[in-house]
N, C-alpha and C. Protein backbone atom coordinates (compact mmCIF):
# COMPACT_ATOMS: atom_id res chain seq x y z
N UNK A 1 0.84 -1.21 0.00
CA UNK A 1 0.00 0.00 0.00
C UNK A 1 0.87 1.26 0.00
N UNK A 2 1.84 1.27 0.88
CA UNK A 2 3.11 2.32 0.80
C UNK A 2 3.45 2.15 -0.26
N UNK A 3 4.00 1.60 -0.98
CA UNK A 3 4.52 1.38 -2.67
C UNK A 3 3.61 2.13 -3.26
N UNK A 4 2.35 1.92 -3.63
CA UNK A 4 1.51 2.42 -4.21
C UNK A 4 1.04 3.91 -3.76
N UNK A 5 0.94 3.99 -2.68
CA UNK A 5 0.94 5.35 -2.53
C UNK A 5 2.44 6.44 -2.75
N UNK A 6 3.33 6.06 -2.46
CA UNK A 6 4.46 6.85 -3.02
C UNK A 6 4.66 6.73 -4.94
N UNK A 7 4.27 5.65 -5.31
CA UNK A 7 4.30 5.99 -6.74
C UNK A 7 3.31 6.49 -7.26
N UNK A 8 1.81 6.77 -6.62
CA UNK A 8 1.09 7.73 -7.38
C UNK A 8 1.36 9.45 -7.13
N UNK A 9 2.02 9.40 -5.91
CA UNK A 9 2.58 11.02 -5.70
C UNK A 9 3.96 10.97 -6.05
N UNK A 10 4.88 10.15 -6.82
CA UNK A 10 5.56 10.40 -7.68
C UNK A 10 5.27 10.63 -8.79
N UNK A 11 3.92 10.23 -9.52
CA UNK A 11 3.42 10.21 -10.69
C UNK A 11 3.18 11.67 -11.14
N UNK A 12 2.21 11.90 -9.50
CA UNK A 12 1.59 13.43 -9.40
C UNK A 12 2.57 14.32 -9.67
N UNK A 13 4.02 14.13 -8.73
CA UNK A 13 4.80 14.92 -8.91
C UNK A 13 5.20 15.24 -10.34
N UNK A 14 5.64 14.64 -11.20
CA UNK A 14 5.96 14.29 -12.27
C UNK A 14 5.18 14.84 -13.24
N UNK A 15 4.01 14.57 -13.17
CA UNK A 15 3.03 15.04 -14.09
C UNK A 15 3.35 16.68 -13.96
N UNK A 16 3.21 17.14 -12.26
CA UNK A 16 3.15 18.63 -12.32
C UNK A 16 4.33 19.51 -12.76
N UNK A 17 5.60 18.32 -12.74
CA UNK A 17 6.80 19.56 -13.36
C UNK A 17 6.68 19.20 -14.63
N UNK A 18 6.33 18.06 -15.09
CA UNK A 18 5.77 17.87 -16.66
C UNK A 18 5.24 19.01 -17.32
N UNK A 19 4.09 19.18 -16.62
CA UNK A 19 3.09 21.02 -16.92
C UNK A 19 3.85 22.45 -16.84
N UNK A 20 4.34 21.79 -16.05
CA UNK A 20 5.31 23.50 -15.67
C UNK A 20 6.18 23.59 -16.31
N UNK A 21 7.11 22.51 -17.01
CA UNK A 21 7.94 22.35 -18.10
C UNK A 21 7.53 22.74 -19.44
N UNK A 22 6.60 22.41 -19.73
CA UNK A 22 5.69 22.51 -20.74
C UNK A 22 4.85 23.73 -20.96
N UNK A 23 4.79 24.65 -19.73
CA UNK A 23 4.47 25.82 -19.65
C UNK A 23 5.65 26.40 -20.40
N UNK A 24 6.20 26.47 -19.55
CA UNK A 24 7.78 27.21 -19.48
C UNK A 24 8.41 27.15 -21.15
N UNK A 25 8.39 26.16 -21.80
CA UNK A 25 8.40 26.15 -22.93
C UNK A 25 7.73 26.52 -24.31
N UNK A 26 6.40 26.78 -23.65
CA UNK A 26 5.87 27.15 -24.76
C UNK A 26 6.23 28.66 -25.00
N UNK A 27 6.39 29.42 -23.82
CA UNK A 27 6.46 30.40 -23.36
C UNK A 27 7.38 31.30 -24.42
N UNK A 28 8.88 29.85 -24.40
CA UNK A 28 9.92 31.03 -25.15
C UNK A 28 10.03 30.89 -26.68
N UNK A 29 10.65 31.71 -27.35
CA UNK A 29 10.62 31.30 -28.90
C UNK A 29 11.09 30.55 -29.33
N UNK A 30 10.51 29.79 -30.44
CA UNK A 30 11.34 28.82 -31.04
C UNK A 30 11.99 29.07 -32.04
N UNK A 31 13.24 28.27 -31.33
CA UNK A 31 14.79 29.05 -31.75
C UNK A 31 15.20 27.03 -32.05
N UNK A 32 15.79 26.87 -33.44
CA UNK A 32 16.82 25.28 -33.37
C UNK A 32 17.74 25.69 -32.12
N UNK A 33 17.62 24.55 -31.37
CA UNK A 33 18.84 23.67 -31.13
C UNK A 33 18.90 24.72 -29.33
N UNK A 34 17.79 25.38 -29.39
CA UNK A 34 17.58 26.54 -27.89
C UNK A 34 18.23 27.82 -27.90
N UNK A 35 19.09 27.98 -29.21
CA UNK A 35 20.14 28.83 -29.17
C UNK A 35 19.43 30.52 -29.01
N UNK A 36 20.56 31.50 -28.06
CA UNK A 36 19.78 32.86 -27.92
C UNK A 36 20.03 33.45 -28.84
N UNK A 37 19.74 34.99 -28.47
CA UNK A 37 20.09 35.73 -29.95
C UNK A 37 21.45 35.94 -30.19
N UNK A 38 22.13 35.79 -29.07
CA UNK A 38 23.31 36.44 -29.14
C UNK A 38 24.48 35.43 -30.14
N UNK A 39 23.78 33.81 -30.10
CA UNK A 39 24.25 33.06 -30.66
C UNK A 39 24.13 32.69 -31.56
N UNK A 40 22.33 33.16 -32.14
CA UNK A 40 21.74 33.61 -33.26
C UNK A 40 22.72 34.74 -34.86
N UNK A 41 23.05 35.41 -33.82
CA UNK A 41 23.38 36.71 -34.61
C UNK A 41 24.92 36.50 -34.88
N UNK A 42 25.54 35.44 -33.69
CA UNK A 42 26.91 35.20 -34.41
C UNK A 42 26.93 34.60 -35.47
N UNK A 43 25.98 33.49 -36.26
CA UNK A 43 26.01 33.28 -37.73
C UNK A 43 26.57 34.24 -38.44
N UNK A 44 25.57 35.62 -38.26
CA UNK A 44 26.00 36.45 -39.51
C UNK A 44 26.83 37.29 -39.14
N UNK A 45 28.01 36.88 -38.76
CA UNK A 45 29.27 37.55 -38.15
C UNK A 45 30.37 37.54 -39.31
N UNK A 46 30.20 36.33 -40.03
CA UNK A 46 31.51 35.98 -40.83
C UNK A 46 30.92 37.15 -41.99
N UNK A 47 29.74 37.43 -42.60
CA UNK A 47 29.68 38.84 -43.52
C UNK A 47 29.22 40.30 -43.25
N UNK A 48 28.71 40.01 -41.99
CA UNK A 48 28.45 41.54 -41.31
C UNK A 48 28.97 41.76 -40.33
N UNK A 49 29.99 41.48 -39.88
CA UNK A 49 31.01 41.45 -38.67
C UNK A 49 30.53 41.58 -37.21
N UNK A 50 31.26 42.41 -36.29
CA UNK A 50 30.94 41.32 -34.98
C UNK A 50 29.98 42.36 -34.90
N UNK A 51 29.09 42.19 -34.13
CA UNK A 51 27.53 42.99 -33.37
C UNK A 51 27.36 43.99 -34.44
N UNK A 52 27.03 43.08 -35.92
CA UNK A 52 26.81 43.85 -37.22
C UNK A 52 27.20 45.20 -37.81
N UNK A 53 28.70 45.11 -37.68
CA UNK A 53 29.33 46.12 -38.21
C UNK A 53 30.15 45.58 -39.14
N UNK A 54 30.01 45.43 -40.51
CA UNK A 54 30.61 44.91 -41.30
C UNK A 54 31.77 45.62 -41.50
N UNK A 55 32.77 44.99 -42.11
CA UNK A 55 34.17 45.34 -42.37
C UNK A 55 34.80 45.58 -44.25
N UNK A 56 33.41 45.36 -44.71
CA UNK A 56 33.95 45.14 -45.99
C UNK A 56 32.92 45.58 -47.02
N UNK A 57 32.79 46.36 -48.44
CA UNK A 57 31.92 47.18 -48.68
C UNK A 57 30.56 46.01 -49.10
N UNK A 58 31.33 44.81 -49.36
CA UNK A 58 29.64 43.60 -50.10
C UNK A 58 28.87 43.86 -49.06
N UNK A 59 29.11 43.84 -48.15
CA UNK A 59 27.77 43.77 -47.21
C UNK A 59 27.72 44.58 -46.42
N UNK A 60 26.52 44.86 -45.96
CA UNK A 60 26.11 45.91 -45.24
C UNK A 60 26.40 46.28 -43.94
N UNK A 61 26.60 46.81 -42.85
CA UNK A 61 26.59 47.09 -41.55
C UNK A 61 25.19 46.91 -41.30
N UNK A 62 24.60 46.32 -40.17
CA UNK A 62 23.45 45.95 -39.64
C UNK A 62 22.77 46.22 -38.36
N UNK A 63 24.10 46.58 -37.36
CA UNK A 63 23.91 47.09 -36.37
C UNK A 63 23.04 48.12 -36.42
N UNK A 64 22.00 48.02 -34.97
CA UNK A 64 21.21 49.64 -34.61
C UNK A 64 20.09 49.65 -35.62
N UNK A 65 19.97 48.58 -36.76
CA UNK A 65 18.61 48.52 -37.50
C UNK A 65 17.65 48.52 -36.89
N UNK A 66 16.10 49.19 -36.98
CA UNK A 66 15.06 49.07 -36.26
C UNK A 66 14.81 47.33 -36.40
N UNK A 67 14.40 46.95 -36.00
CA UNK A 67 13.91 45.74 -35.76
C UNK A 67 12.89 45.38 -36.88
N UNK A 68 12.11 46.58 -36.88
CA UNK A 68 10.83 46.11 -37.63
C UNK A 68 11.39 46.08 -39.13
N UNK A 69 12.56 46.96 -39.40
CA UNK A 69 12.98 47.02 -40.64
C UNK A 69 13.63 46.02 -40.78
N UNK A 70 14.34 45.17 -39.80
CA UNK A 70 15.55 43.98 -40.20
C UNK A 70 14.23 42.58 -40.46
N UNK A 71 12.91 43.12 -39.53
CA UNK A 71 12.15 41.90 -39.86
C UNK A 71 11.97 41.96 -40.98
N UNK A 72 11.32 43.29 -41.40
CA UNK A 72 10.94 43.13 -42.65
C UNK A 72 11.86 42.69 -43.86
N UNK A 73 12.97 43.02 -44.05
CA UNK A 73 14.19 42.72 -44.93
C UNK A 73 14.08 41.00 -44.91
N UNK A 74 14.33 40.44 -43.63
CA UNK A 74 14.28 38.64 -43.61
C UNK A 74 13.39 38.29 -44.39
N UNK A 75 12.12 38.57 -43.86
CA UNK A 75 11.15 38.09 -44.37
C UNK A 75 10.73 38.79 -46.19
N UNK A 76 11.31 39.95 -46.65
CA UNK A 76 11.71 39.33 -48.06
C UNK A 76 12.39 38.85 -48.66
N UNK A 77 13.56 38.37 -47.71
CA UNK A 77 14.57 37.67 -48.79
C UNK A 77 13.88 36.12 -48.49
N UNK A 78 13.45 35.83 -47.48
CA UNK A 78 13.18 34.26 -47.60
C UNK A 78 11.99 34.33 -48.45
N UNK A 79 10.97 35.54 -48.72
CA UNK A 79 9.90 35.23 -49.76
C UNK A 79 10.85 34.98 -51.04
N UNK A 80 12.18 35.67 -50.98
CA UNK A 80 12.30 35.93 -52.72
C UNK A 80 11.73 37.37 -52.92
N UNK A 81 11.27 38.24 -52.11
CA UNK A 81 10.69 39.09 -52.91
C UNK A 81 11.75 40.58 -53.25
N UNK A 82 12.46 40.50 -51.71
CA UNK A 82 13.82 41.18 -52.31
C UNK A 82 14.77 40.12 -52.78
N UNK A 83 15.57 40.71 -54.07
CA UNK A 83 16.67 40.03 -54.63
C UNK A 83 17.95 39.86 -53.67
N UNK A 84 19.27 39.04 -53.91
CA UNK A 84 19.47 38.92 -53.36
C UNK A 84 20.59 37.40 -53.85
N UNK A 85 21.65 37.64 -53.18
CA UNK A 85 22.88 36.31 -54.18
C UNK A 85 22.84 34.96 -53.23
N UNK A 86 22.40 35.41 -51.90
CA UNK A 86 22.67 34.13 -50.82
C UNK A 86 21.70 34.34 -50.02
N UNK A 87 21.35 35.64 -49.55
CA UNK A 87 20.18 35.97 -47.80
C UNK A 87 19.13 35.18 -48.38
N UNK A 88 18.48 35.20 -49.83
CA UNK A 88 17.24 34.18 -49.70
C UNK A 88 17.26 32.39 -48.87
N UNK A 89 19.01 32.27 -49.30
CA UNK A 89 18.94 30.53 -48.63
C UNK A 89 19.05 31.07 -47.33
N UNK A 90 19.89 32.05 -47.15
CA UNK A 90 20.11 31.74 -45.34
C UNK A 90 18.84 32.10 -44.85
N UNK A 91 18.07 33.23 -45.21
CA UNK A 91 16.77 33.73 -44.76
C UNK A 91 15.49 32.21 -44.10
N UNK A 92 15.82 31.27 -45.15
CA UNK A 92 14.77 30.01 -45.00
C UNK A 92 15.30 29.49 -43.89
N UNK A 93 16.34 29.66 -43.78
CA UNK A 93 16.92 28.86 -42.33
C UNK A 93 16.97 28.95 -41.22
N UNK A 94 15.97 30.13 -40.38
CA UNK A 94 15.48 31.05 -39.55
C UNK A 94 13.85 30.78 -38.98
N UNK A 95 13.71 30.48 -38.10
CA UNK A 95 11.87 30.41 -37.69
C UNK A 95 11.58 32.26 -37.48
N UNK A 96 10.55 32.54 -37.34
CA UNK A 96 9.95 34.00 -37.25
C UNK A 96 10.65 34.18 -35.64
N UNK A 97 10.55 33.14 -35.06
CA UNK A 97 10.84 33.97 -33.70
C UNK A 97 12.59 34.12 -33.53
N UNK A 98 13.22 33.29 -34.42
CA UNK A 98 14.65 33.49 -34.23
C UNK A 98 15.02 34.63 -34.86
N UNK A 99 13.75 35.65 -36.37
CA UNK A 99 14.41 36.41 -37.24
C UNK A 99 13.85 37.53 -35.72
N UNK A 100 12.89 37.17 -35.28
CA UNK A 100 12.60 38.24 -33.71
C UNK A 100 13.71 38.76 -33.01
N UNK A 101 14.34 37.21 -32.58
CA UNK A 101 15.58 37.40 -31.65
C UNK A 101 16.76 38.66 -32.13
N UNK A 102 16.81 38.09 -32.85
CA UNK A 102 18.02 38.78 -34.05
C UNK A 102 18.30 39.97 -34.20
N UNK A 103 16.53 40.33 -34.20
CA UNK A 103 16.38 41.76 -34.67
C UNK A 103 15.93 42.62 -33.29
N UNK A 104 16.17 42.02 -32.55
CA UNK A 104 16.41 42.58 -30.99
C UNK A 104 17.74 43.05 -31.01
N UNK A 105 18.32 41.95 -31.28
CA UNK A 105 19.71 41.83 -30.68
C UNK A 105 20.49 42.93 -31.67
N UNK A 106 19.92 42.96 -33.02
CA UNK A 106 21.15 44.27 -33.89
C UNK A 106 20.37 45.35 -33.32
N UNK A 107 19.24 45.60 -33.34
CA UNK A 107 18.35 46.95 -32.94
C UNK A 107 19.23 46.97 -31.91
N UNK A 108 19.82 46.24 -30.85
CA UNK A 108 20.56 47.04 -29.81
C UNK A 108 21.95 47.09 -29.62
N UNK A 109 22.66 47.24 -31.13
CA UNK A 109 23.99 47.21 -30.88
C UNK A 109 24.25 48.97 -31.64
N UNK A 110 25.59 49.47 -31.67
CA UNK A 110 25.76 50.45 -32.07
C UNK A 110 26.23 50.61 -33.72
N UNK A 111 25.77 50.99 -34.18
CA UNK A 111 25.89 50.97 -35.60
C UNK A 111 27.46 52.37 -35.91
N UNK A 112 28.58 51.31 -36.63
CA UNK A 112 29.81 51.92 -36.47
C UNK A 112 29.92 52.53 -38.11
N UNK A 113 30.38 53.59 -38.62
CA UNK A 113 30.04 54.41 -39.56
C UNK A 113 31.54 53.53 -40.33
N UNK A 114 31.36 52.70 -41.44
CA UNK A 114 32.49 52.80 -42.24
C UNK A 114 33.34 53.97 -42.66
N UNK A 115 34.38 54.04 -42.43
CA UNK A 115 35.96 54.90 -43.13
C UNK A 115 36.10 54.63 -44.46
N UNK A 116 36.10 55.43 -45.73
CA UNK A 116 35.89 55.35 -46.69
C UNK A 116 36.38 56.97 -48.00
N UNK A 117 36.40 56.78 -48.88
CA UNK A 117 36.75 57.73 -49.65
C UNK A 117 35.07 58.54 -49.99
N UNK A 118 35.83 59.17 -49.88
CA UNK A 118 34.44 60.69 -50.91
C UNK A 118 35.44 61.79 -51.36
N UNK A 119 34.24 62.46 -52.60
CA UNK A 119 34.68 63.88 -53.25
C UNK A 119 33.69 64.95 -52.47
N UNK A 120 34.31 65.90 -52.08
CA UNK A 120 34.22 66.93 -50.85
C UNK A 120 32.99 67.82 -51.96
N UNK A 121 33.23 68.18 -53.04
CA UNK A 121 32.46 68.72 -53.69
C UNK A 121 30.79 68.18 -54.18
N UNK A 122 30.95 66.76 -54.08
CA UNK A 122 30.62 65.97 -54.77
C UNK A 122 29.10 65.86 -53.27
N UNK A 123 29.91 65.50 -51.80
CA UNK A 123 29.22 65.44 -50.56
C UNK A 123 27.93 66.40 -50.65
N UNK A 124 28.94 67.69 -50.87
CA UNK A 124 28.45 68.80 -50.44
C UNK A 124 26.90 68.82 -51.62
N UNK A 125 26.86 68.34 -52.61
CA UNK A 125 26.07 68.65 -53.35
C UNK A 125 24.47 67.24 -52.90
N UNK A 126 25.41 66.54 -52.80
CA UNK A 126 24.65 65.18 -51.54
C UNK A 126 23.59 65.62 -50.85
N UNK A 127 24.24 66.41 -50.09
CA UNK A 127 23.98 67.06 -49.00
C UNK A 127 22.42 67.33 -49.17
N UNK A 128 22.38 68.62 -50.69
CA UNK A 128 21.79 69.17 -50.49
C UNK A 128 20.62 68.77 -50.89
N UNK A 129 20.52 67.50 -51.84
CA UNK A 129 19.75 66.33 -52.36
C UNK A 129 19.06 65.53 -51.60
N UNK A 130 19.89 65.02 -50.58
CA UNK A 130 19.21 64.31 -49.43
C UNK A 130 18.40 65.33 -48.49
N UNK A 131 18.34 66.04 -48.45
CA UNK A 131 17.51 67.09 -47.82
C UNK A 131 16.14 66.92 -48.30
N UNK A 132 16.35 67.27 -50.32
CA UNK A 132 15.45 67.23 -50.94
C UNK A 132 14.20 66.34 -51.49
N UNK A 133 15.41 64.88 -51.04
CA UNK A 133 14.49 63.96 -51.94
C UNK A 133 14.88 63.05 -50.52
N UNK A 134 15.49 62.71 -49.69
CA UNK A 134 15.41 61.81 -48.49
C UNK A 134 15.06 62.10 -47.09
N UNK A 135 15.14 62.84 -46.96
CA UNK A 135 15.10 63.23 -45.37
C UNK A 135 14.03 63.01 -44.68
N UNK A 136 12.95 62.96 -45.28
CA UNK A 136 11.69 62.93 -44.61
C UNK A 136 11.58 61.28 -44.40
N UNK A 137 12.63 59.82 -44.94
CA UNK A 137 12.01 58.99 -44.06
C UNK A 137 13.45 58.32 -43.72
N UNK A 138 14.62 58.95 -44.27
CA UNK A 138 15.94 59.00 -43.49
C UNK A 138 16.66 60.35 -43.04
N UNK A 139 15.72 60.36 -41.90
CA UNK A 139 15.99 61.50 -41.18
C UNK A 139 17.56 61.56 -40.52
N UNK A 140 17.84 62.74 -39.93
CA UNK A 140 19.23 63.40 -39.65
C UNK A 140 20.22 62.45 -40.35
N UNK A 141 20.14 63.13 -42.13
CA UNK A 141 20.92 63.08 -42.72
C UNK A 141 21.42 61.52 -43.37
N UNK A 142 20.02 60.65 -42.80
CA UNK A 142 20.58 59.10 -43.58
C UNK A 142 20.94 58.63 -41.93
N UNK A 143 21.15 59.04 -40.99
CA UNK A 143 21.49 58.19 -39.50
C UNK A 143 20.39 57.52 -39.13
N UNK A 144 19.81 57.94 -38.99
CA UNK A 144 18.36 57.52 -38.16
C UNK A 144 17.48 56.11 -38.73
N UNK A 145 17.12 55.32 -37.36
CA UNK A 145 16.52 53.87 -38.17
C UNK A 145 15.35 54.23 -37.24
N UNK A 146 14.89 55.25 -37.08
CA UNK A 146 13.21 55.43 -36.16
C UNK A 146 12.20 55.68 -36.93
N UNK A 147 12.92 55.35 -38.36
CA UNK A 147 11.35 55.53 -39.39
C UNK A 147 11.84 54.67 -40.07
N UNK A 148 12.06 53.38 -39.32
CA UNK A 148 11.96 51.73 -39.92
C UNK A 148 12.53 51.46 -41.29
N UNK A 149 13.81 52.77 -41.49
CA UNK A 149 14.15 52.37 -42.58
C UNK A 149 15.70 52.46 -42.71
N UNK A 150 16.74 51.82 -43.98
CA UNK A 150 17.72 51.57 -43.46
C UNK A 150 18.37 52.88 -43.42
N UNK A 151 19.79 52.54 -42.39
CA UNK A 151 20.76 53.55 -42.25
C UNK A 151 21.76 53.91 -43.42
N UNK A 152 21.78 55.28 -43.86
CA UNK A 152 22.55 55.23 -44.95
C UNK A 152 23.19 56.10 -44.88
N UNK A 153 24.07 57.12 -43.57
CA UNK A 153 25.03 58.04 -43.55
C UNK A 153 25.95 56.79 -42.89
N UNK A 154 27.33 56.62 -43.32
CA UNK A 154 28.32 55.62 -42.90
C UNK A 154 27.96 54.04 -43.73
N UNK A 155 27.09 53.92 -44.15
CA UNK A 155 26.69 52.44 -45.07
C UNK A 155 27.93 52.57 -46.21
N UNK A 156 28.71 51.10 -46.16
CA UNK A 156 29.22 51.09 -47.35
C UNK A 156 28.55 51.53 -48.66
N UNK A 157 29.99 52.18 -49.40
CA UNK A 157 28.55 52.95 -50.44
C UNK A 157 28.60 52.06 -51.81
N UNK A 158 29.56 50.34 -51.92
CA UNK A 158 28.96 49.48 -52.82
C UNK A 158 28.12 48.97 -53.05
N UNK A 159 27.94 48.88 -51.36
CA UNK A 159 26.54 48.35 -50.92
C UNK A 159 25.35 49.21 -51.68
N UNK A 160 25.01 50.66 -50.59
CA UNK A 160 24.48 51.30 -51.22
C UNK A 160 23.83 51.62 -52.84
N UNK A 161 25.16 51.44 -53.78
CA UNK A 161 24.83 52.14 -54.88
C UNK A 161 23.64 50.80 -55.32
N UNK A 162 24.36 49.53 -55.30
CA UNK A 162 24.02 48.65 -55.68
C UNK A 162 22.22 48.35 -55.32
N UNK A 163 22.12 48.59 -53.96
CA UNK A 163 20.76 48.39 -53.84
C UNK A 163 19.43 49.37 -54.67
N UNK A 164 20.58 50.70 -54.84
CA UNK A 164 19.30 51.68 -55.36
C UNK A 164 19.74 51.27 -56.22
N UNK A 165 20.46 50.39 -57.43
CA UNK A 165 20.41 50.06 -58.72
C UNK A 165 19.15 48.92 -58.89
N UNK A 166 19.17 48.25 -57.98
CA UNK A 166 17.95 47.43 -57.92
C UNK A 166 16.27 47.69 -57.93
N UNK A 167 16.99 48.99 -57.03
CA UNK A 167 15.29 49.89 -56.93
C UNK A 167 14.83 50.32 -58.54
N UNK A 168 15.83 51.38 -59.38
CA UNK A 168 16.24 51.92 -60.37
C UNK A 168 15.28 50.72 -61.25
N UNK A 169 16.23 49.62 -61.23
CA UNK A 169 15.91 48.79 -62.47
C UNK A 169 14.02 48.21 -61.53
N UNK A 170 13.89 48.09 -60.82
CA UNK A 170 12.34 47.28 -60.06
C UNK A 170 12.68 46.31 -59.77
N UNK A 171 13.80 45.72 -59.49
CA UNK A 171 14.36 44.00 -58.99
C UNK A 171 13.79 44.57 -57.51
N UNK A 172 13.50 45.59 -56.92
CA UNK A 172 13.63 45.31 -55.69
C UNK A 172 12.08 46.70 -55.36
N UNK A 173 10.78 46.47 -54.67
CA UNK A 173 10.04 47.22 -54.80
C UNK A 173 10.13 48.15 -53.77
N UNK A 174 9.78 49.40 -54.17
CA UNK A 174 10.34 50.44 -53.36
C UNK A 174 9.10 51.16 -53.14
N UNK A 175 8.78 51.72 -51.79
CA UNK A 175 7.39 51.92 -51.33
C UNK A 175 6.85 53.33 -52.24
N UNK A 176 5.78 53.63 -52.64
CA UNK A 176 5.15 54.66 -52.77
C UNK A 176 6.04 55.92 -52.83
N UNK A 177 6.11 56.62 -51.70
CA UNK A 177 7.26 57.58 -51.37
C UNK A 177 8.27 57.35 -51.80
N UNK A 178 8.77 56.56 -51.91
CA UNK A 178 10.00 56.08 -52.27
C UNK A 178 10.12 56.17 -53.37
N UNK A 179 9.70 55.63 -54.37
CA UNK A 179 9.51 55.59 -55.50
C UNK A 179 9.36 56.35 -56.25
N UNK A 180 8.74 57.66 -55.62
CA UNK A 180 8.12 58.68 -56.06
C UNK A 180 9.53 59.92 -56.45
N UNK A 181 9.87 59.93 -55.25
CA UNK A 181 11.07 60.88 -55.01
C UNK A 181 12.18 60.40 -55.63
N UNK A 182 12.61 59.04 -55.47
CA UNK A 182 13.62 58.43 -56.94
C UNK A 182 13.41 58.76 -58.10
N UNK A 183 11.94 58.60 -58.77
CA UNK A 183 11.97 58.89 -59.78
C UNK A 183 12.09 60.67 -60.17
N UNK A 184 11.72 61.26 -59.32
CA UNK A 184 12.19 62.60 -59.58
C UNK A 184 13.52 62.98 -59.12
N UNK A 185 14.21 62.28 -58.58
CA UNK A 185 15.48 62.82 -58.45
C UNK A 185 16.34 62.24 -59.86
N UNK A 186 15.69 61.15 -59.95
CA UNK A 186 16.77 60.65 -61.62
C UNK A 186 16.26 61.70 -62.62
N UNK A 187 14.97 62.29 -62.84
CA UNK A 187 15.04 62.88 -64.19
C UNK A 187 15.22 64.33 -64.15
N UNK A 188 15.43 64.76 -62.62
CA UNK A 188 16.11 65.77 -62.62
C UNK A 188 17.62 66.29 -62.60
N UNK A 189 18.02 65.13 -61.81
CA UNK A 189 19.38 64.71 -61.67
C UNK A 189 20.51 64.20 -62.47
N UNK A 190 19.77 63.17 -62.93
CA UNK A 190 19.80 61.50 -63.52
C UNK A 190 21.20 61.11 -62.33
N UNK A 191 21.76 60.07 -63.29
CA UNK A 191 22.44 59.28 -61.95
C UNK A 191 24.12 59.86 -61.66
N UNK A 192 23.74 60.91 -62.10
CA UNK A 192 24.78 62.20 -61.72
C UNK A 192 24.36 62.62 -59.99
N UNK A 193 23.05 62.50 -59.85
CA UNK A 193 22.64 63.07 -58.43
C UNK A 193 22.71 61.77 -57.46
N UNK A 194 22.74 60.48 -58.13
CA UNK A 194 22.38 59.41 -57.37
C UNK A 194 24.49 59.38 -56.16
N UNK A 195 25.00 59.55 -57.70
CA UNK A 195 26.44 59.92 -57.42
C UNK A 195 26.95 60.80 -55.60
N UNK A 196 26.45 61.69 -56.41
CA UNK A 196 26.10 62.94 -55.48
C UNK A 196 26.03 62.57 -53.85
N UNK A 197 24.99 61.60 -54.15
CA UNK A 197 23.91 61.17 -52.50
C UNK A 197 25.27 60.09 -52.00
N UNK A 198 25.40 59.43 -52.85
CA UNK A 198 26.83 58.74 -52.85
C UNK A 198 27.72 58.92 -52.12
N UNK A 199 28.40 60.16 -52.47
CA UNK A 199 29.22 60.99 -51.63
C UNK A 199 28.83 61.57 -50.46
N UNK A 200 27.65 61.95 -50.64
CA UNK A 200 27.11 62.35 -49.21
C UNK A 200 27.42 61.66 -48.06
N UNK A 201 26.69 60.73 -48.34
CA UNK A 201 26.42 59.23 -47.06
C UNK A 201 27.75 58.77 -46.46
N UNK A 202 28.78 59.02 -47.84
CA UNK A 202 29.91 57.92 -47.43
C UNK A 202 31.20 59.02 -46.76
N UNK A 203 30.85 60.54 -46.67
CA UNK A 203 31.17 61.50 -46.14
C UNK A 203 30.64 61.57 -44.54
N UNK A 204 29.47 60.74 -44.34
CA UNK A 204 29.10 61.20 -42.53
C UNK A 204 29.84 59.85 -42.13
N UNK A 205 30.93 60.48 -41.54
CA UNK A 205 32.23 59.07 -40.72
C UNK A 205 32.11 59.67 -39.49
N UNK A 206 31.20 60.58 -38.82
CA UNK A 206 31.49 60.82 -37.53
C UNK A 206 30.32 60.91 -36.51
């Protein structure tokens, strides 16, 4: 009778950290293999360097991205819907709550301005372009990721050119506003002004 009564309140027991286990788990995101973000985000270390400050102009610096913008970016390269030479495979290889983690974890690192060449004349005329045709959703000057969009004062500017060549050609869809003000800056400009913005961006190193 002792037997039996200690193995049904072992059972009980069991069952109840069973539940509470099972609570506890549903709880956190699902991430392969349990891994956090921090271990998450070292993947993309070897092309956007350490706490997403890339070192090299192919790829981008990532650090300090809004979140909602780095979600959004994942989730078009794993649609395919932004282009793209490799992030579409790595993108599939991510659950929603790990591209979550991630985009915690760069939203809170410091975004380090690449060292780089510019024409001083060339900035200055940048300058006065991005005022005209950017500022209103890359505010202070291309720094700012509080209007969910990317950082582009200190962004490598291969990177850069390359993506608005994508916009340019429609490989890559560019919102309303966006779109709008590109296309008037090319046919006022043409890609003499795109130049221009060029120099701008790759001129704010401080």
């Amino acid at each position: 009778m002792a037997y039996k009564t200690l193995t049904r309140a072992a059972l009980v027991a069991g069952l109840a950290v069973g539940a509470a286990f099972s609570a506890t788990a549903a709880e956190k995101p699902k991430t392969i293999m349990g891994a956090d973000a921090a271990m998450l985000s070292n993947t993309c270390a070897g092309c956007h360097g350490t706490n997403g400050n890339s070192m090299g102009p192919a790829a981008p610096s990532i650090a300090g991205l809004s979140p909602t913008y780095f979600e959004e970016t994942m989730v078009g390269f794993a649609s395919g819907e932004i282009p793209s030479t490799i992030m579409t495979r790595i993108a599939k290889g991510y659950t929603e709550d790990e591209i979550k983690a991630m985009a915690k974890f760069y939203g809170g690192q410091s975004f380090v301005k690449a060292t780089q060449s510019f024409d001083d004349k060339l900035a200055a005329k940048g300058a006065k372009l991005h005022d005209k045709y950017c500022e209103k959703c890359h505010a202070d000057g291309g720094q700012s990721a509080e209007d969910d969009a990317g950082v582009l004062a200190g962004q490598w500017t291969p990177y850069v050119n390359w993506t608005l060549a994508d916009y340019k050609a429609g490989d890559r869809e560019a919102t309303k506003k966006m779109k709008k003000k590109l296309s008037e800056l090319l046919e006022r400009e043409g890609n003499d002004g795109v130049i221009a913005l060029l120099n701008f961006y790759a001129s704010q190193q401080k």
